[in-house]
PDB file of N, CA and C in Angstrom:
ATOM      1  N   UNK A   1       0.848  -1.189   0.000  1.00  0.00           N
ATOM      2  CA  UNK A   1       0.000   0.000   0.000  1.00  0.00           C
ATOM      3  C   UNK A   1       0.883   1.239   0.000  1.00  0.00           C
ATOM      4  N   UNK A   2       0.423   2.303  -0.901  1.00  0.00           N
ATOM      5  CA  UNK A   2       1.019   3.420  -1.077  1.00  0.00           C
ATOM      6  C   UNK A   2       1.015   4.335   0.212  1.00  0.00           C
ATOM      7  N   UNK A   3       1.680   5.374   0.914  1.00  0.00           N
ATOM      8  CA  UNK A   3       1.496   6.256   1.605  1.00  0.00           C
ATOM      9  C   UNK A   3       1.111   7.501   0.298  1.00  0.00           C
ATOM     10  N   UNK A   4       0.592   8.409   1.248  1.00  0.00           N
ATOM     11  CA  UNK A   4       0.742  10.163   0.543  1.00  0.00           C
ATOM     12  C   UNK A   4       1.944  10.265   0.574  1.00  0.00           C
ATOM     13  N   UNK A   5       2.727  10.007   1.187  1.00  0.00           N
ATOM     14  CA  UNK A   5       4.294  10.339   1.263  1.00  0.00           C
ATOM     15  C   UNK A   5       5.238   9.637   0.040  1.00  0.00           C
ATOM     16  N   UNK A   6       4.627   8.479  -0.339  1.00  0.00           N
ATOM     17  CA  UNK A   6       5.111   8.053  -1.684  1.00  0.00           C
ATOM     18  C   UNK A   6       4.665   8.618  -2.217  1.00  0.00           C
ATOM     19  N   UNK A   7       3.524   9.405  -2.628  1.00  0.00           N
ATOM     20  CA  UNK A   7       3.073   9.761  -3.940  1.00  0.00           C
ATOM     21  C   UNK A   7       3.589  11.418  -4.115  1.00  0.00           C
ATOM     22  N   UNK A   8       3.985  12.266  -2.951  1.00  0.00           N
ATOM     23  CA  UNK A   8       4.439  13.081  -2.963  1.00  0.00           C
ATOM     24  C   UNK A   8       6.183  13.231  -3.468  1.00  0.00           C
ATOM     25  N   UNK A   9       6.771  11.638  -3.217  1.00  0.00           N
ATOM     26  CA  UNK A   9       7.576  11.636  -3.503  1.00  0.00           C
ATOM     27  C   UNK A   9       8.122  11.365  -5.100  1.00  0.00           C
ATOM     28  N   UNK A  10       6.873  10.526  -5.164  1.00  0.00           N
ATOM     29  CA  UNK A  10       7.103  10.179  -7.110  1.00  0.00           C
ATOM     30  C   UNK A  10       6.527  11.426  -7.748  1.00  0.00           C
ATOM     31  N   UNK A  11       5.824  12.009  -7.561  1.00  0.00           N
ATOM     32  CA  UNK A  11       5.289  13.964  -8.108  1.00  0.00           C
ATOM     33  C   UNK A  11       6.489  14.633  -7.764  1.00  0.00           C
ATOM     34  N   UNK A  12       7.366  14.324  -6.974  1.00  0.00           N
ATOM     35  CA  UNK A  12       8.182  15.450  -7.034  1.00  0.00           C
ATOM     36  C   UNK A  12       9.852  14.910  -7.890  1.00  0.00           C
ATOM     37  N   UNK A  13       9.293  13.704  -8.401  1.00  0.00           N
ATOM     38  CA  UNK A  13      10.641  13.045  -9.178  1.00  0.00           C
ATOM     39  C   UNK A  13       9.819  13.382 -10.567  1.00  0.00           C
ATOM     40  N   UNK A  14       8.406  13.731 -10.509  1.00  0.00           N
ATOM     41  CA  UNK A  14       7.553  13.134 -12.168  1.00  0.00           C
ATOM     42  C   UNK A  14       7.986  15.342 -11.930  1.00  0.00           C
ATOM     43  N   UNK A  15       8.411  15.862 -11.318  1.00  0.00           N
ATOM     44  CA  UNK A  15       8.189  17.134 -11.468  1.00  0.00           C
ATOM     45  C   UNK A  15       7.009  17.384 -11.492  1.00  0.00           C
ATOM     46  N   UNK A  16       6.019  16.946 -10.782  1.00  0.00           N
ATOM     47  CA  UNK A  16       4.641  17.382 -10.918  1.00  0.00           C
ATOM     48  C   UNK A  16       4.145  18.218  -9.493  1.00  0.00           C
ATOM     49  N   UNK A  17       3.514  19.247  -9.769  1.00  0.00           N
ATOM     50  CA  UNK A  17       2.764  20.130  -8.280  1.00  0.00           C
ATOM     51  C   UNK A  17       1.174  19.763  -8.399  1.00  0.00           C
ATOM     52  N   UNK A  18       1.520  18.959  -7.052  1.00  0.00           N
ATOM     53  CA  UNK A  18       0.259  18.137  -7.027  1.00  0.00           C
ATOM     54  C   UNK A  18      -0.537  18.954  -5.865  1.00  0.00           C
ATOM     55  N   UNK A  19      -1.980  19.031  -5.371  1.00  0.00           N
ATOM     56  CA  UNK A  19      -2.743  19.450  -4.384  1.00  0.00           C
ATOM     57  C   UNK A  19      -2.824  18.288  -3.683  1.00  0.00           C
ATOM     58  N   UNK A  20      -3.612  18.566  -2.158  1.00  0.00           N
ATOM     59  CA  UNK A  20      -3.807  17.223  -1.439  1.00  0.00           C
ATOM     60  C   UNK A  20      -5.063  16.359  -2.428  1.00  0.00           C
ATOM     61  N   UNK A  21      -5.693  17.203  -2.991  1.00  0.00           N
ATOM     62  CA  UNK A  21      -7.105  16.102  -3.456  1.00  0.00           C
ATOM     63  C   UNK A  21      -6.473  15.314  -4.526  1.00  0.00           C
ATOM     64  N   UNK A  22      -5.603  16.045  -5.450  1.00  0.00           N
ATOM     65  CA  UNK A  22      -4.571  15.352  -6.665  1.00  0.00           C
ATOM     66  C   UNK A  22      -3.948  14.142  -6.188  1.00  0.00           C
ATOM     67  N   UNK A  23      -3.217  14.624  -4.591  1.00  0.00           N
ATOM     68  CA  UNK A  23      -2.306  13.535  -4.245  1.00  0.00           C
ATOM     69  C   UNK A  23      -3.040  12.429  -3.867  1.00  0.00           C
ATOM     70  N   UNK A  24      -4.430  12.697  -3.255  1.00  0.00           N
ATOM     71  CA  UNK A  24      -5.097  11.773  -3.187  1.00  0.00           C
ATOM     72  C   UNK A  24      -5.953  10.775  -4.201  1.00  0.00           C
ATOM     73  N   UNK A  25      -6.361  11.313  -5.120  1.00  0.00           N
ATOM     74  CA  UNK A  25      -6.771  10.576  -6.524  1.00  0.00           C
ATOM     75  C   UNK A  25      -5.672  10.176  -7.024  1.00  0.00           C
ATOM     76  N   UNK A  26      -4.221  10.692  -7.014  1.00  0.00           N
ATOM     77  CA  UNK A  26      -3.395   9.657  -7.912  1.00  0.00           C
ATOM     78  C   UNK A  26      -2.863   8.518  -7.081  1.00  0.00           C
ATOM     79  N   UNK A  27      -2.692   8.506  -5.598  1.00  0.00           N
ATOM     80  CA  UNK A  27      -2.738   7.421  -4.803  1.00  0.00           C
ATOM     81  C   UNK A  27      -3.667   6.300  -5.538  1.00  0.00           C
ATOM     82  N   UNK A  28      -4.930   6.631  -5.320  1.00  0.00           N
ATOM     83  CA  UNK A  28      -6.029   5.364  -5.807  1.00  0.00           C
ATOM     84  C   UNK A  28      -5.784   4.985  -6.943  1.00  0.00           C
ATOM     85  N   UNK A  29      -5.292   5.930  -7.661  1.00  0.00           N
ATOM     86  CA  UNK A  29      -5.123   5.358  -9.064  1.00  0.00           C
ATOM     87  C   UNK A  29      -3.731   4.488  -9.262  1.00  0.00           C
ATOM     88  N   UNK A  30      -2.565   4.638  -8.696  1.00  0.00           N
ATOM     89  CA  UNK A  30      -1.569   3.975  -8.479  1.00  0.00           C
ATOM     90  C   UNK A  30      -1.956   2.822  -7.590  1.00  0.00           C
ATOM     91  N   UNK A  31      -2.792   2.631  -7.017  1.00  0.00           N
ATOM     92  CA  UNK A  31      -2.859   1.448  -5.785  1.00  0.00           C
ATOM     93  C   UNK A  31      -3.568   0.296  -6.813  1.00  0.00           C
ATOM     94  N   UNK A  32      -4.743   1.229  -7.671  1.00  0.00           N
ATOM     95  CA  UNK A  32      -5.710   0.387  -8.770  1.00  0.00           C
ATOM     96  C   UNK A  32      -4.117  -0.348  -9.741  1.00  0.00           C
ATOM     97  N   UNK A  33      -2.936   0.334 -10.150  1.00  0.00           N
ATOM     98  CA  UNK A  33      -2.014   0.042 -11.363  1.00  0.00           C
ATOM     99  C   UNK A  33      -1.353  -1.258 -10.253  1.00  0.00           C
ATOM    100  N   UNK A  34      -1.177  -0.925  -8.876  1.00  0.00           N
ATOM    101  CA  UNK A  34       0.024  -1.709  -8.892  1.00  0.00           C
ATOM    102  C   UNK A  34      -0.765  -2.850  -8.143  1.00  0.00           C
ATOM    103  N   UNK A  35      -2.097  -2.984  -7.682  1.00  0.00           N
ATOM    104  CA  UNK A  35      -3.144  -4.214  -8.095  1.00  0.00           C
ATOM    105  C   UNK A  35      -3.099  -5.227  -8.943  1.00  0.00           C
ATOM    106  N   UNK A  36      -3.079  -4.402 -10.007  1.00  0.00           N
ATOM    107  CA  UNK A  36      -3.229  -4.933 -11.288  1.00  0.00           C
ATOM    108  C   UNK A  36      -2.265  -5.700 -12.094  1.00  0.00           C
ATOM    109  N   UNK A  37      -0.836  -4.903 -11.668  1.00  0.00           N
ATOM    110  CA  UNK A  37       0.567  -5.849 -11.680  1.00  0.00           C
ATOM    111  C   UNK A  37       0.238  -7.036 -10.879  1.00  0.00           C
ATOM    112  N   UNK A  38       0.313  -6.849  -9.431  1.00  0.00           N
ATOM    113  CA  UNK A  38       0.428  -8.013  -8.512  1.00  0.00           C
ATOM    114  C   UNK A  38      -0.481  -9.067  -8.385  1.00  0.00           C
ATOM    115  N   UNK A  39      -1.727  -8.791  -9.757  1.00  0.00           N
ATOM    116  CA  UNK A  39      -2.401  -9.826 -10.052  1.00  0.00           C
ATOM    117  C   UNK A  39      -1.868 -10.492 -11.255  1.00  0.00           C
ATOM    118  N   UNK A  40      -1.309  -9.597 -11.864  1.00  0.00           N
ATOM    119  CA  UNK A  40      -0.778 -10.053 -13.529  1.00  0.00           C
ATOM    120  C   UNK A  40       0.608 -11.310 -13.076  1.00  0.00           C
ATOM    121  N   UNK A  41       1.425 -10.356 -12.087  1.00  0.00           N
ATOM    122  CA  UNK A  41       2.587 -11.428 -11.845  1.00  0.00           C
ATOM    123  C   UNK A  41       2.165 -12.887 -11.009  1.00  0.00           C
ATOM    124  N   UNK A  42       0.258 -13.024 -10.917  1.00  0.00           N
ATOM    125  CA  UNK A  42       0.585 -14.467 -10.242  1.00  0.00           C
ATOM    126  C   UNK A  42       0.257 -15.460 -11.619  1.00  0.00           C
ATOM    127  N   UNK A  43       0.051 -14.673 -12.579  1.00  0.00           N
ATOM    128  CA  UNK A  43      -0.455 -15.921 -13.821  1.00  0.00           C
ATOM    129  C   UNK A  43       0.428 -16.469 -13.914  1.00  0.00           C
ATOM    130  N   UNK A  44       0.515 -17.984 -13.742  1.00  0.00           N
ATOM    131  CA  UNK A  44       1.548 -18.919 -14.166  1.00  0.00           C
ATOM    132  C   UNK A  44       1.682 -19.206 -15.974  1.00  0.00           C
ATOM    133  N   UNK A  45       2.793 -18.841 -16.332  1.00  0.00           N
ATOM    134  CA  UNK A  45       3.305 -18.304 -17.793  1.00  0.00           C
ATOM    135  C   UNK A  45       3.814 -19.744 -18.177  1.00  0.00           C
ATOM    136  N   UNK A  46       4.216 -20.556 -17.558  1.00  0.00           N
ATOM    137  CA  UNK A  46       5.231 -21.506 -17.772  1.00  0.00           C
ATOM    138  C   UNK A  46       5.235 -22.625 -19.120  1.00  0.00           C
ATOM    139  N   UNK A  47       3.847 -22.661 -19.235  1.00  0.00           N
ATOM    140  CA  UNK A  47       3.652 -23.161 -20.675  1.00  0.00           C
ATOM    141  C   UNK A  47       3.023 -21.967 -21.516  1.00  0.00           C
ATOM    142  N   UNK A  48       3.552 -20.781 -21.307  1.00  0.00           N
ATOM    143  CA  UNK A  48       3.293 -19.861 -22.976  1.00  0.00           C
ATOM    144  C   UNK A  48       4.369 -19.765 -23.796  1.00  0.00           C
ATOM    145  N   UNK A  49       4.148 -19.835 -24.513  1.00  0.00           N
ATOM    146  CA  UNK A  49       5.463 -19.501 -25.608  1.00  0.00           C
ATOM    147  C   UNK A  49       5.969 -18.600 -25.660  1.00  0.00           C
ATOM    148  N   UNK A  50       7.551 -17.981 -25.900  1.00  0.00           N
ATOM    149  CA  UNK A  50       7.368 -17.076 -26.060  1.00  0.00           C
ATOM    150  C   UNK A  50       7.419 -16.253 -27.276  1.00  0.00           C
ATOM    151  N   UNK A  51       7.142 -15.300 -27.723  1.00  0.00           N
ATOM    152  CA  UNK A  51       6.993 -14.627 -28.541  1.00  0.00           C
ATOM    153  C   UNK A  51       7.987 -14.421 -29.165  1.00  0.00           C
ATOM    154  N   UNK A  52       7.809 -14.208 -30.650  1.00  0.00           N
ATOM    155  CA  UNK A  52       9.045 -14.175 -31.541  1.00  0.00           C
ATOM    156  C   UNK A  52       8.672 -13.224 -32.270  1.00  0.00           C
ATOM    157  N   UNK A  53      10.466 -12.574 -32.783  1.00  0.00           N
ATOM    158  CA  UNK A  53      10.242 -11.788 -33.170  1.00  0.00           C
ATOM    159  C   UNK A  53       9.768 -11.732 -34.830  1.00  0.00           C
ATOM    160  N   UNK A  54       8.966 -10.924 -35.179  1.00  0.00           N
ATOM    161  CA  UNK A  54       8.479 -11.123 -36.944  1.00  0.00           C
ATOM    162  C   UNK A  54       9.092 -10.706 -37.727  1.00  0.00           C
ATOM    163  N   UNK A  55      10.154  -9.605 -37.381  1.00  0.00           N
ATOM    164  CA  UNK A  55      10.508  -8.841 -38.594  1.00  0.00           C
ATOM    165  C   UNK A  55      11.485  -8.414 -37.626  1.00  0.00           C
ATOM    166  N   UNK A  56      13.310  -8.269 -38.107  1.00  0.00           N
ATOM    167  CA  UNK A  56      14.147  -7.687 -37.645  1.00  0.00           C
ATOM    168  C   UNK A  56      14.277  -6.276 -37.846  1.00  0.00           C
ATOM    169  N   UNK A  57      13.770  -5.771 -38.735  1.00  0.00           N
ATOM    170  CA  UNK A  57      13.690  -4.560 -39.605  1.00  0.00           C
ATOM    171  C   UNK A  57      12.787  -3.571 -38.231  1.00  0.00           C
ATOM    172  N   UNK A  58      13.440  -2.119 -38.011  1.00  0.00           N
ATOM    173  CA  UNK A  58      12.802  -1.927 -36.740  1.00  0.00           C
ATOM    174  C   UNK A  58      12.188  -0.304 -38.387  1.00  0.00           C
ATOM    175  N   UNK A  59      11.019   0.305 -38.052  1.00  0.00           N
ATOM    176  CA  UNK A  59      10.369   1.262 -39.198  1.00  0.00           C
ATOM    177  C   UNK A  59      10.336   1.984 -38.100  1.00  0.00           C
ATOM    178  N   UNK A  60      11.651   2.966 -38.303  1.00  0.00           N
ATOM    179  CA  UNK A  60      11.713   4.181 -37.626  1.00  0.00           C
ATOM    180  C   UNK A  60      11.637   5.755 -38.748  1.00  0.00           C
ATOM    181  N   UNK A  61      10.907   6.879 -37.975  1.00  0.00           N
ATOM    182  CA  UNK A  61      10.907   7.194 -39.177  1.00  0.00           C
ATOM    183  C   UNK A  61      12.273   8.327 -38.721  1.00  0.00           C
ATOM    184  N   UNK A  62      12.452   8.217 -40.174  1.00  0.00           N
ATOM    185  CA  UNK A  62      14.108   9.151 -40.221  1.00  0.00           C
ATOM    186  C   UNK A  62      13.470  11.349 -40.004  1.00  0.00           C
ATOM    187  N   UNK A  63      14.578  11.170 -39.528  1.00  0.00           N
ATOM    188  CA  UNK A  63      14.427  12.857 -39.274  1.00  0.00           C
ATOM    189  C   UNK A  63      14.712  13.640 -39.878  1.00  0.00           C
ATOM    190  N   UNK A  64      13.917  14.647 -40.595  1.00  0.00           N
ATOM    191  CA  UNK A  64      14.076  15.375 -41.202  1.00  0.00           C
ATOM    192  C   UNK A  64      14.645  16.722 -41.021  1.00  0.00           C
ATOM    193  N   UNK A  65      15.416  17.592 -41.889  1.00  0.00           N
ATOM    194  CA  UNK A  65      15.649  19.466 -41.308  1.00  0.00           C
ATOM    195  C   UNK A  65      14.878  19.825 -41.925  1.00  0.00           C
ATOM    196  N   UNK A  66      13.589  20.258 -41.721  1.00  0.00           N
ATOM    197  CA  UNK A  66      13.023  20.855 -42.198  1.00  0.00           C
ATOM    198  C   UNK A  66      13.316  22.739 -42.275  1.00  0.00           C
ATOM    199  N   UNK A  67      13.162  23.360 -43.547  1.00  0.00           N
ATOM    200  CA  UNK A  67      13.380  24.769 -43.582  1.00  0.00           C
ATOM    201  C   UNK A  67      12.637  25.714 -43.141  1.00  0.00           C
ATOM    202  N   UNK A  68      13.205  26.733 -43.028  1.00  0.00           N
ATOM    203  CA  UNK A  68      12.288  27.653 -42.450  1.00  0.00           C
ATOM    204  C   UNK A  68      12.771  28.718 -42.383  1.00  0.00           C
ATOM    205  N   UNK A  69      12.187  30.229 -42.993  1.00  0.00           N
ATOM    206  CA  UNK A  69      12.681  31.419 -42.715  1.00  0.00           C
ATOM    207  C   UNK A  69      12.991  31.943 -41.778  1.00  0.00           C
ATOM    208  N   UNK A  70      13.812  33.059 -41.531  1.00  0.00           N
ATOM    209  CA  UNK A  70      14.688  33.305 -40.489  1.00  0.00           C
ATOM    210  C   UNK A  70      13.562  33.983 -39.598  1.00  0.00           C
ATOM    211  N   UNK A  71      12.949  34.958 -40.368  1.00  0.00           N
ATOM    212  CA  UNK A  71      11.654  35.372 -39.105  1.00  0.00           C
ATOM    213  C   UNK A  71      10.522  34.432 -38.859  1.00  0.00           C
ATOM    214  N   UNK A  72      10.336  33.050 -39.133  1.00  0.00           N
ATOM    215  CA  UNK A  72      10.030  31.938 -38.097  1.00  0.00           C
ATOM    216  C   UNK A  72      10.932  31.768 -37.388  1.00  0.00           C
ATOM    217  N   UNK A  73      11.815  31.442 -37.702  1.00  0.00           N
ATOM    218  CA  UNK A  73      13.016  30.801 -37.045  1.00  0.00           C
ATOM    219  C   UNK A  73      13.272  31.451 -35.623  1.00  0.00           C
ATOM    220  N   UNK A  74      12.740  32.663 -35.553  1.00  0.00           N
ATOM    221  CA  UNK A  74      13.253  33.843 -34.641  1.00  0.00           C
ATOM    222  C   UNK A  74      12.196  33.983 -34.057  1.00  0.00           C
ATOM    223  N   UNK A  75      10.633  33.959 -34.386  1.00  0.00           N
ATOM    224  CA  UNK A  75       9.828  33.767 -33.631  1.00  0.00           C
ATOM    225  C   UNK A  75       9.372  32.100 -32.636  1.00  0.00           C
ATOM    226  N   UNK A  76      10.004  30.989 -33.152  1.00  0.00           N
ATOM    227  CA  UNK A  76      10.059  30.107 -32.484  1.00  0.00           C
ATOM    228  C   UNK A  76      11.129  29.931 -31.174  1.00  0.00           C
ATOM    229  N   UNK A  77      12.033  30.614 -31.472  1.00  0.00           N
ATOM    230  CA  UNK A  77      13.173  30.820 -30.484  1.00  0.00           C
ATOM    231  C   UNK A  77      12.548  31.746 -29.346  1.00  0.00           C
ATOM    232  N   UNK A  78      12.167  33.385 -29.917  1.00  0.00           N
ATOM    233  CA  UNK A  78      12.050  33.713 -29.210  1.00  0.00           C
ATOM    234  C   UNK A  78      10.737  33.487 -28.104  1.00  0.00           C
ATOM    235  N   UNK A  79       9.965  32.160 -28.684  1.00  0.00           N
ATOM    236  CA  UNK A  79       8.927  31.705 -27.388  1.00  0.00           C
ATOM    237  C   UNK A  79       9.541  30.725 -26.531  1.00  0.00           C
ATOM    238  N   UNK A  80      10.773  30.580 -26.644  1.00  0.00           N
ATOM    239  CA  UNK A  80      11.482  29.416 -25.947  1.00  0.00           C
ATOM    240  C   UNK A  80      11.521  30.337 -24.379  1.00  0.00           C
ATOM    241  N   UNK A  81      11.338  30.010 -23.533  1.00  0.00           N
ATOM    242  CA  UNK A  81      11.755  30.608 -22.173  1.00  0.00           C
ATOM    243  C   UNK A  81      12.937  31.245 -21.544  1.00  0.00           C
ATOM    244  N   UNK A  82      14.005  29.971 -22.231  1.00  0.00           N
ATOM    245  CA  UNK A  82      15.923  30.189 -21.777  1.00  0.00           C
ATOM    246  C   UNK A  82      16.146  29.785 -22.594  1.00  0.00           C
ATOM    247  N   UNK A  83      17.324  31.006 -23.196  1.00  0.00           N
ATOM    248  CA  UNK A  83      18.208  30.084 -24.029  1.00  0.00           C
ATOM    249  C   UNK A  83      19.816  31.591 -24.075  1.00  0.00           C
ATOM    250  N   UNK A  84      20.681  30.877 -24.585  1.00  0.00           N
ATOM    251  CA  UNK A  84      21.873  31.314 -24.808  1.00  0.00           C
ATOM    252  C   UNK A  84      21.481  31.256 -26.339  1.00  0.00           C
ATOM    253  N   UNK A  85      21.675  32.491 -27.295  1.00  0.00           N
ATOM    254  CA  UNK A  85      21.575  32.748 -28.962  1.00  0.00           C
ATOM    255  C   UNK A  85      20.883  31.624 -28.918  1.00  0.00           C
ATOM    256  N   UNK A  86      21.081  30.889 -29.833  1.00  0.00           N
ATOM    257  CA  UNK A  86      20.352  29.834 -30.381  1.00  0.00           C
ATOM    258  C   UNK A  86      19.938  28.132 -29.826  1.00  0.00           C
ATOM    259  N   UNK A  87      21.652  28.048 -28.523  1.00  0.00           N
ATOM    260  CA  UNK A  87      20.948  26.976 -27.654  1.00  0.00           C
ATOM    261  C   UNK A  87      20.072  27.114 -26.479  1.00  0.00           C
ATOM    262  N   UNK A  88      19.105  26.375 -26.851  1.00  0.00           N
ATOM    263  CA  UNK A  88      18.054  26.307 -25.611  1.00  0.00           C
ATOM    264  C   UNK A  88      18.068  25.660 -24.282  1.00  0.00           C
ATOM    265  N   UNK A  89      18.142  26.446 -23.190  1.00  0.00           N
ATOM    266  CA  UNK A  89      18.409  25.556 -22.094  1.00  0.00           C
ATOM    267  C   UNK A  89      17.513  25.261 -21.221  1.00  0.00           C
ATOM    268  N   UNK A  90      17.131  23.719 -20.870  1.00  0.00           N
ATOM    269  CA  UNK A  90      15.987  22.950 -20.710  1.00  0.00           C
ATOM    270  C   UNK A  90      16.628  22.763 -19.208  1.00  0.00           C
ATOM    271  N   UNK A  91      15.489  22.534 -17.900  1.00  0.00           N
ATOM    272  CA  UNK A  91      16.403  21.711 -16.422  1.00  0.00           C
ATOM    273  C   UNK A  91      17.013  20.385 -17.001  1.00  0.00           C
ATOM    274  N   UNK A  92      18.310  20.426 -15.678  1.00  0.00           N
ATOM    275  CA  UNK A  92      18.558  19.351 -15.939  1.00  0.00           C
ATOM    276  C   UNK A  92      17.705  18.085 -15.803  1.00  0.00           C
ATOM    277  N   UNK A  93      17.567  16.614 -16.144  1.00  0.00           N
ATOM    278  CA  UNK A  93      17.057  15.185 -15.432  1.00  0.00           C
ATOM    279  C   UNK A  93      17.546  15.418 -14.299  1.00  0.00           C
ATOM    280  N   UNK A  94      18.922  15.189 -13.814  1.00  0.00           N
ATOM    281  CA  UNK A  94      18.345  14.362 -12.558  1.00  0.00           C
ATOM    282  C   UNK A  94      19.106  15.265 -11.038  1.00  0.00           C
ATOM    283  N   UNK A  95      18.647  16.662 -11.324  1.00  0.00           N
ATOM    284  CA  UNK A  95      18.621  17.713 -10.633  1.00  0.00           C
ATOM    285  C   UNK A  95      17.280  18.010  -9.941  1.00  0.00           C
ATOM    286  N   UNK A  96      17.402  18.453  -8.948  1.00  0.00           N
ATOM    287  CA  UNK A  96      16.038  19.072  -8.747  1.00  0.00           C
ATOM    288  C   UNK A  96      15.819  20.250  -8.776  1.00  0.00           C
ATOM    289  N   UNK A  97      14.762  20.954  -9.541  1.00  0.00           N
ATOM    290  CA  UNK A  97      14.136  21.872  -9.553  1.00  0.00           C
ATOM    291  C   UNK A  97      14.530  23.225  -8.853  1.00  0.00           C
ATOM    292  N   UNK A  98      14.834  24.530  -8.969  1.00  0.00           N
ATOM    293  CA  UNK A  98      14.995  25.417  -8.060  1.00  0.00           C
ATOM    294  C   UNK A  98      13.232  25.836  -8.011  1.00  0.00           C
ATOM    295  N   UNK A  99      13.381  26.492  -6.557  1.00  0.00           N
ATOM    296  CA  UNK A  99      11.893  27.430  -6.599  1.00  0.00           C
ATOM    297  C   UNK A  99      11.254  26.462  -5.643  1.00  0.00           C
TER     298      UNK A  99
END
């Protein structure tokens, strides 16, 4: 069983600002997920097969540069929040948060 204190703790790793009623609906809803595991892990698997793979070929789609004039270019930047000229600087992962 979850505490509020776990769930305050995974919202504040998911970066999320949760209220008490939030923290409390995503409790139930995490207690309903990890139910649902700890029913899944008692099916005895032992005669399923396992699954193979069909196709080695993985259909990723390739990335494109797409073009774009410089006054887009300059209005997309300048809705960015932070940035140094042209790199944008995002928080770090596995920092926490100032504020």
């Amino acid at each position: 069983m979850l505490s509020k204190n776990d769930v305050r703790r995974l919202a504040e790793l998911a970066r999320l600002d949760l209220d008490e009623a939030e923290i409390d609906q995503r409790k139930k809803e995490l207690e309903r997920i990890l139910g649902y595991v700890a029913r899944l892990s008692k099916i005895d698997t032992k005669h399923t097969p396992e699954t193979e793979v069909v196709s080695q070929e993985m259909n990723f789609r390739e990335d494109q540069d797409l073009p774009c004039d410089e006054v887009e270019r300059e209005l997309i930047l300048s809705n960015f929040p932070d940035r140094a000229g042209d790199a944008l600087r995002v928080p770090a992962v596995f920092e926490k948060p100032k504020g």
